[in-house]
PDB file of N, CA and C in Angstrom:
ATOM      1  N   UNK A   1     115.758 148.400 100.801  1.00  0.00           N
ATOM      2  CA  UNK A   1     116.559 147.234 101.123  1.00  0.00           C
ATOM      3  C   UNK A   1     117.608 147.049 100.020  1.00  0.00           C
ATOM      4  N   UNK A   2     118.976 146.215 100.665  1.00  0.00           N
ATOM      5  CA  UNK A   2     119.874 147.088  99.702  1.00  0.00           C
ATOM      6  C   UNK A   2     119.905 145.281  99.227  1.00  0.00           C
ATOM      7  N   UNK A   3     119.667 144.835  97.834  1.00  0.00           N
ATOM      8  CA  UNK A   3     119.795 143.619  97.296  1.00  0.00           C
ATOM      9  C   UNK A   3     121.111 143.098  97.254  1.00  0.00           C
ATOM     10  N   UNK A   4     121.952 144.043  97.176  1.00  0.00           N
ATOM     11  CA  UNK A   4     123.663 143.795  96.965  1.00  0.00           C
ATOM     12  C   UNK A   4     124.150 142.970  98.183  1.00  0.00           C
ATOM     13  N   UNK A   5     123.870 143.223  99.130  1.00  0.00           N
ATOM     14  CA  UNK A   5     123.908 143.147 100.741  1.00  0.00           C
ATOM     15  C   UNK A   5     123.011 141.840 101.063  1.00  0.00           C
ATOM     16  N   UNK A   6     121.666 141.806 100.476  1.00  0.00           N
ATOM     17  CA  UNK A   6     121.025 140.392 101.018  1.00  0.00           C
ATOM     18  C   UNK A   6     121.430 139.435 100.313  1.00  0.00           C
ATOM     19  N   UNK A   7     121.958 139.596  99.020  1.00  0.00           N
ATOM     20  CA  UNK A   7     121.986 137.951  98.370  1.00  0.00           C
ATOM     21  C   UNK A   7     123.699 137.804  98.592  1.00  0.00           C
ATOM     22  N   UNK A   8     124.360 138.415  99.606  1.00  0.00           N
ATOM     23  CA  UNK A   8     125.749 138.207 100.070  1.00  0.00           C
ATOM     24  C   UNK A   8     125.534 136.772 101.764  1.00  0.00           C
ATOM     25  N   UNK A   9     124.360 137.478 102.058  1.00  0.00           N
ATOM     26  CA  UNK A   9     123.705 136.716 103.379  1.00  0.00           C
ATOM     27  C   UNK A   9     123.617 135.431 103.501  1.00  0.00           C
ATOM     28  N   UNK A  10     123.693 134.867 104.604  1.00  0.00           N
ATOM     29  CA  UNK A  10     123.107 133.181 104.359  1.00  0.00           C
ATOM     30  C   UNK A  10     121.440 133.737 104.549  1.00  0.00           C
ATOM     31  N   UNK A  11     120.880 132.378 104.295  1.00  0.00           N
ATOM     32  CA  UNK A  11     119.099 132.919 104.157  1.00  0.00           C
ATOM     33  C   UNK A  11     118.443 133.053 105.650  1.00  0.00           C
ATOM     34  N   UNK A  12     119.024 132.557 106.472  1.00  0.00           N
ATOM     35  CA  UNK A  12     118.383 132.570 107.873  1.00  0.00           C
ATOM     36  C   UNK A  12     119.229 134.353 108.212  1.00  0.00           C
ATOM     37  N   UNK A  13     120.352 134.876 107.476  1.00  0.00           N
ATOM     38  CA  UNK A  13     120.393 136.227 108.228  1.00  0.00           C
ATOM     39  C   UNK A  13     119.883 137.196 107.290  1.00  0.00           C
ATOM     40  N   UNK A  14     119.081 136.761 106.090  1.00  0.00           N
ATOM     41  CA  UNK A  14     118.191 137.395 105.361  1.00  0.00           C
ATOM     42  C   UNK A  14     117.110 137.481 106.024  1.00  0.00           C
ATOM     43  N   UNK A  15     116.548 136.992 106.529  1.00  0.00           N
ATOM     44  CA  UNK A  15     115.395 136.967 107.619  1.00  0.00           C
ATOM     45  C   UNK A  15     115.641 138.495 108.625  1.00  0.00           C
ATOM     46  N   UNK A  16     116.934 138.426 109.161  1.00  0.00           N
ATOM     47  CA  UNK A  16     116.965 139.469 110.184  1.00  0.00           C
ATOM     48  C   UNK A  16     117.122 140.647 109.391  1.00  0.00           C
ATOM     49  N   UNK A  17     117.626 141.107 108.646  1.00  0.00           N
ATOM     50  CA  UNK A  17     117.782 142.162 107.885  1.00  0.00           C
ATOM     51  C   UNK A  17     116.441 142.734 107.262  1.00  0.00           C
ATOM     52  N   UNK A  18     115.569 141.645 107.098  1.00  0.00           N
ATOM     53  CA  UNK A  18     114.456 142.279 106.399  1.00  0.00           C
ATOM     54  C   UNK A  18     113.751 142.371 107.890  1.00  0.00           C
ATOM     55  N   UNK A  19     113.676 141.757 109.077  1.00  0.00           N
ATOM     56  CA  UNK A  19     112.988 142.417 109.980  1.00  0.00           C
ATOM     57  C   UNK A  19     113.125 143.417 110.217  1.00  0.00           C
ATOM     58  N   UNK A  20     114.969 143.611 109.995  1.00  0.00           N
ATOM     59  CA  UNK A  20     115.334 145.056 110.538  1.00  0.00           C
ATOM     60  C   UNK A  20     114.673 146.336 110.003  1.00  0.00           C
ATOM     61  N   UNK A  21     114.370 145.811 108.988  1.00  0.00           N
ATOM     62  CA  UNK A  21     114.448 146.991 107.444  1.00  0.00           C
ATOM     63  C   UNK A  21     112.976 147.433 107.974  1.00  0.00           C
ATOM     64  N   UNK A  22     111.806 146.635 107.828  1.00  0.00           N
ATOM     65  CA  UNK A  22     110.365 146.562 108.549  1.00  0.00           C
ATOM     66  C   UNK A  22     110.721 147.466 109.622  1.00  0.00           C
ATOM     67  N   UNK A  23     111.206 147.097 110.671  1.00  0.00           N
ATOM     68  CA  UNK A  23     111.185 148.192 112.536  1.00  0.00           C
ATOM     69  C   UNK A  23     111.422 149.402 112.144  1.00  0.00           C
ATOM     70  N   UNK A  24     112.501 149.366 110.849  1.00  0.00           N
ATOM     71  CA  UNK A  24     113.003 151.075 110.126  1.00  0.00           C
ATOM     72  C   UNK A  24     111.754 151.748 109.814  1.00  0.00           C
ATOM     73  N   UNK A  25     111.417 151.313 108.808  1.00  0.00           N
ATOM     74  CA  UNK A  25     110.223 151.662 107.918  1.00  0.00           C
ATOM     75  C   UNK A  25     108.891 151.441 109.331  1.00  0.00           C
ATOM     76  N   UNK A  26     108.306 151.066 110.151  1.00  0.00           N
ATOM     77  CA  UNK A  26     107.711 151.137 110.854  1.00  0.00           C
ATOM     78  C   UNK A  26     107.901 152.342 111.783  1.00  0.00           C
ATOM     79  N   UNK A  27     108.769 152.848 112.180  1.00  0.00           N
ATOM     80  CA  UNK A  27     109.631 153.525 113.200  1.00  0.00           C
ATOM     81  C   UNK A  27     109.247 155.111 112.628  1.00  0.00           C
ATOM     82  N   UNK A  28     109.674 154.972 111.090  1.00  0.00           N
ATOM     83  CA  UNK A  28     109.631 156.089 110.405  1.00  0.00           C
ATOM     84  C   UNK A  28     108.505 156.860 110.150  1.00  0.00           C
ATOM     85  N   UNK A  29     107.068 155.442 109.377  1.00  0.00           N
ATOM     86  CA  UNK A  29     105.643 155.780 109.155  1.00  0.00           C
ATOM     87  C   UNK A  29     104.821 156.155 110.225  1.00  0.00           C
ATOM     88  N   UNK A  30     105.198 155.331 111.392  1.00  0.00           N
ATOM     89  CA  UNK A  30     104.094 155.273 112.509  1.00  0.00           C
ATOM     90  C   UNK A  30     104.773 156.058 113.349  1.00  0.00           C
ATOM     91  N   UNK A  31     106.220 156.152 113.778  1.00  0.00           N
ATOM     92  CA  UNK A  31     106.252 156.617 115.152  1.00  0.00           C
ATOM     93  C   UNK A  31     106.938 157.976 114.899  1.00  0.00           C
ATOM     94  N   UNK A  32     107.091 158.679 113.767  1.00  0.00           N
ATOM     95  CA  UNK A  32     107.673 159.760 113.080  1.00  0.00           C
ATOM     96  C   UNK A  32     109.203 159.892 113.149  1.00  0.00           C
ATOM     97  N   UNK A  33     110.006 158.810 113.090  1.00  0.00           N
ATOM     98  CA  UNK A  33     110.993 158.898 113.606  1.00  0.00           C
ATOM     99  C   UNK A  33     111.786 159.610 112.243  1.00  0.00           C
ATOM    100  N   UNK A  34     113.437 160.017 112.177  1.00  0.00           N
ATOM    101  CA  UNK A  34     113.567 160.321 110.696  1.00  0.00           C
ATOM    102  C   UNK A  34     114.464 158.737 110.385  1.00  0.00           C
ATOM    103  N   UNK A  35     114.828 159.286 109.488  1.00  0.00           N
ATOM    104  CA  UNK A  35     115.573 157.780 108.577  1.00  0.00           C
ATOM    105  C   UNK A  35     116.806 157.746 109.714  1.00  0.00           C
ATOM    106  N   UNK A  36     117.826 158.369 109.881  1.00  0.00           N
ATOM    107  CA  UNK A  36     118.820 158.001 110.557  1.00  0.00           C
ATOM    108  C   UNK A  36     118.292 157.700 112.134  1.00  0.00           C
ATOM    109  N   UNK A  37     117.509 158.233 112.702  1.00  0.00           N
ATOM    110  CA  UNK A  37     116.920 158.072 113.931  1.00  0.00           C
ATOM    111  C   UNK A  37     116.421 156.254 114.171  1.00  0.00           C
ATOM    112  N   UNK A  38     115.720 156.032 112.928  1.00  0.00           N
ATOM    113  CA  UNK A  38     115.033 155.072 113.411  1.00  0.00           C
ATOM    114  C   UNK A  38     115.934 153.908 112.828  1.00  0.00           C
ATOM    115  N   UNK A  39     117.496 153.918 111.650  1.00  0.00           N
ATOM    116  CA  UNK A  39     118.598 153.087 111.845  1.00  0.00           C
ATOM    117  C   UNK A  39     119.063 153.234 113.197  1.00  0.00           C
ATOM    118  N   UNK A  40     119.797 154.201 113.807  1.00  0.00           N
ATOM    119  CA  UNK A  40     120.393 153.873 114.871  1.00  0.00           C
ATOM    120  C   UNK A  40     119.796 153.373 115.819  1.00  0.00           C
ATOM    121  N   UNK A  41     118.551 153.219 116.478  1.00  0.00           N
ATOM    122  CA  UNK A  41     117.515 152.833 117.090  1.00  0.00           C
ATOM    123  C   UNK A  41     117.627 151.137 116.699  1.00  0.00           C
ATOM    124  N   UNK A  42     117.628 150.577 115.547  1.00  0.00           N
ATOM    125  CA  UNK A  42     117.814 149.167 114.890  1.00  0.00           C
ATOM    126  C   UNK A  42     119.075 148.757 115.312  1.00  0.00           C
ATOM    127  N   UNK A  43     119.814 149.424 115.007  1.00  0.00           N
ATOM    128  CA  UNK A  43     120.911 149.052 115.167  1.00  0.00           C
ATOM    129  C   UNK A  43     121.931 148.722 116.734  1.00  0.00           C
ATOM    130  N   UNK A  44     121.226 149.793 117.554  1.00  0.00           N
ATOM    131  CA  UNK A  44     121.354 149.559 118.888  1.00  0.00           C
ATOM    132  C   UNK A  44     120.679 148.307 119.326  1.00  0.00           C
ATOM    133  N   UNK A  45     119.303 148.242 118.957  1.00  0.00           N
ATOM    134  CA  UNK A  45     119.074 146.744 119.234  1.00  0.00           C
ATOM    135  C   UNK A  45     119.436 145.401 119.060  1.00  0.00           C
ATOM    136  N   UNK A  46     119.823 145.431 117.819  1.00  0.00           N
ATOM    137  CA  UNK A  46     120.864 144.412 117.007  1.00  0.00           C
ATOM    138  C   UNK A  46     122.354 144.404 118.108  1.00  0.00           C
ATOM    139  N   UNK A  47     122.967 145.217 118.673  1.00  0.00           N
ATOM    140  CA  UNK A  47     123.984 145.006 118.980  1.00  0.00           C
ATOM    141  C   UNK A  47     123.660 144.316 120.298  1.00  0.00           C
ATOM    142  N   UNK A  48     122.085 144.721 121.324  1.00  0.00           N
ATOM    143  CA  UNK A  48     122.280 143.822 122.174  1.00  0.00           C
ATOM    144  C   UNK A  48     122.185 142.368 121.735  1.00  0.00           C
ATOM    145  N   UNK A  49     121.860 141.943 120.503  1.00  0.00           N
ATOM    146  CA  UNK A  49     121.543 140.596 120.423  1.00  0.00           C
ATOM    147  C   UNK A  49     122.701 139.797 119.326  1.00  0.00           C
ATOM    148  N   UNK A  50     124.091 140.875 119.949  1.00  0.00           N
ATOM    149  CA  UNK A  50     125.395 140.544 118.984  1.00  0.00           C
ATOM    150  C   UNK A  50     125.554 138.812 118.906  1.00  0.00           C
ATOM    151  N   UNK A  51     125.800 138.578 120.584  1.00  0.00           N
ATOM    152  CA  UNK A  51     126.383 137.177 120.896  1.00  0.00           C
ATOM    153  C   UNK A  51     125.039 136.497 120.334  1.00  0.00           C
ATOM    154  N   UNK A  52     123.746 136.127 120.360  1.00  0.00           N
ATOM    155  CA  UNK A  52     122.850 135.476 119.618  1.00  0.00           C
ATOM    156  C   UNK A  52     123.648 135.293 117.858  1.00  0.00           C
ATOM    157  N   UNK A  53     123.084 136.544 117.198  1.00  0.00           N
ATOM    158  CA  UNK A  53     124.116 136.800 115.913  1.00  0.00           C
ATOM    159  C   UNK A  53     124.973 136.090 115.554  1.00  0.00           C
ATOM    160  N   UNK A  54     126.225 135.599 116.195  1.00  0.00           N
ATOM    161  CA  UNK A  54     126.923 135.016 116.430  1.00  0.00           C
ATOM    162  C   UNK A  54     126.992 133.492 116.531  1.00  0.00           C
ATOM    163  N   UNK A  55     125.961 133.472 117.244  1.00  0.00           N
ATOM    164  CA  UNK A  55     125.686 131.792 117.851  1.00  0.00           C
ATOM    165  C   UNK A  55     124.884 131.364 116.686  1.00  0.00           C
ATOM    166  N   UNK A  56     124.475 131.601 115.638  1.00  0.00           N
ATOM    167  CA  UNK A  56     123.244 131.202 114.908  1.00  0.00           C
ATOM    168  C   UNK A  56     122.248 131.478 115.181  1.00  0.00           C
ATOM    169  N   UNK A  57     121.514 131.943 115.977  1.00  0.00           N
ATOM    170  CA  UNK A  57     120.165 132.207 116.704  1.00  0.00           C
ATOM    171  C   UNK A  57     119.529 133.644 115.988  1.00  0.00           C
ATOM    172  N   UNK A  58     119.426 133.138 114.736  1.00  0.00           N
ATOM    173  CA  UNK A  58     118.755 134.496 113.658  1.00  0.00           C
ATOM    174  C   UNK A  58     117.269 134.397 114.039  1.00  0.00           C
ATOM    175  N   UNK A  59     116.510 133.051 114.198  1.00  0.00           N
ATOM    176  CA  UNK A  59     114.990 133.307 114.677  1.00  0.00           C
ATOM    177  C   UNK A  59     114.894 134.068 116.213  1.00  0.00           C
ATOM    178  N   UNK A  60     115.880 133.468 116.922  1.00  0.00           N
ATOM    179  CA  UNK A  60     115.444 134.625 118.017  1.00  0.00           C
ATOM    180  C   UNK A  60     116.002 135.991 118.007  1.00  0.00           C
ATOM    181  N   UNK A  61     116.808 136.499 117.188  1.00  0.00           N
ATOM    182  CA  UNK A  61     116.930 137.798 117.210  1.00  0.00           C
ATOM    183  C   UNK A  61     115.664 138.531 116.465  1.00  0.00           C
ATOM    184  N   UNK A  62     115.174 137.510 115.105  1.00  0.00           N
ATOM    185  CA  UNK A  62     114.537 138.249 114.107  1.00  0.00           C
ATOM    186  C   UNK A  62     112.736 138.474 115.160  1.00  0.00           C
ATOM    187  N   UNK A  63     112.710 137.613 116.149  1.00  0.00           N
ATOM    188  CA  UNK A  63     111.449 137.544 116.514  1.00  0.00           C
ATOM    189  C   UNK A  63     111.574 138.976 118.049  1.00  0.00           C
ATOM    190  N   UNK A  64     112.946 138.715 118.851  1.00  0.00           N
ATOM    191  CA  UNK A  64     112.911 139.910 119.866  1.00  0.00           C
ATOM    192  C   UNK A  64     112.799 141.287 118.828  1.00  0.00           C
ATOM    193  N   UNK A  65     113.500 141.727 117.735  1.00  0.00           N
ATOM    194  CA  UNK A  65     113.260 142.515 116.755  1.00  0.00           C
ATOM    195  C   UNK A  65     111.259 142.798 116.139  1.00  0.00           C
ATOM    196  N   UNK A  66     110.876 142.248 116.553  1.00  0.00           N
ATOM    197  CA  UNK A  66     109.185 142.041 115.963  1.00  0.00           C
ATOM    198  C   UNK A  66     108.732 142.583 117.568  1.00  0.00           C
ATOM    199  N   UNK A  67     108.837 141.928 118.813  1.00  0.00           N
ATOM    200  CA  UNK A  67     108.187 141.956 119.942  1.00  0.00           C
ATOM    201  C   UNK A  67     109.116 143.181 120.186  1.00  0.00           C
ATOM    202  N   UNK A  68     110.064 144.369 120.002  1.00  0.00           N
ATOM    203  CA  UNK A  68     110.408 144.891 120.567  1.00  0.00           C
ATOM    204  C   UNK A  68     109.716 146.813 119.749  1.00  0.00           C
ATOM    205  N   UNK A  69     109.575 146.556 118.242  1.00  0.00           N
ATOM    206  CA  UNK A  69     109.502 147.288 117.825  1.00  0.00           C
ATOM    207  C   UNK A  69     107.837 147.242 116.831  1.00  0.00           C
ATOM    208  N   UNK A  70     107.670 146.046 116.486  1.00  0.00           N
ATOM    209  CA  UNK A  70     106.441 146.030 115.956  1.00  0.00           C
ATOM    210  C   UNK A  70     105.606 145.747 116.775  1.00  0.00           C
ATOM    211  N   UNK A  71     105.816 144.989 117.781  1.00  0.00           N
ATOM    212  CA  UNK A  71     104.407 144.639 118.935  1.00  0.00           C
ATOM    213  C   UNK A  71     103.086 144.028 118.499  1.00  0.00           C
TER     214      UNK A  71
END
């Protein structure tokens, strides 16, 4: 997790970033994915939940991010 990058964040989109970072690192340990595999995989998901992003709605992105990839 890149610190430079989170303490730039407001704290509610520190929340999503570290979920993100978790689905990475989950993706990677458990489901063998490699490092770039299991960013773009995050990152595709994140983009469906752009307009949320947007709207303020960091708990419901950070929680579809948990139910989509951690289960």
């Amino acid at each position: 997790m890149n610190r430079k990058i989170m303490n730039g964040l407001p704290k509610e989109m520190q929340k999503v970033y570290t979920m993100a970072d978790k689905c990475c690192r989950r993706l990677i340990m458990m489901e063998g994915f490699t490092a770039k595999a299991a960013e773009e995989a995050v990152l595709n998901a994140l983009r469906e939940y752009d307009s949320d992003l947007r709207m303020g709605e960091y708990d419901k992105v950070e929680t579809a991010l948990a139910i989509k990839f951690i289960k």
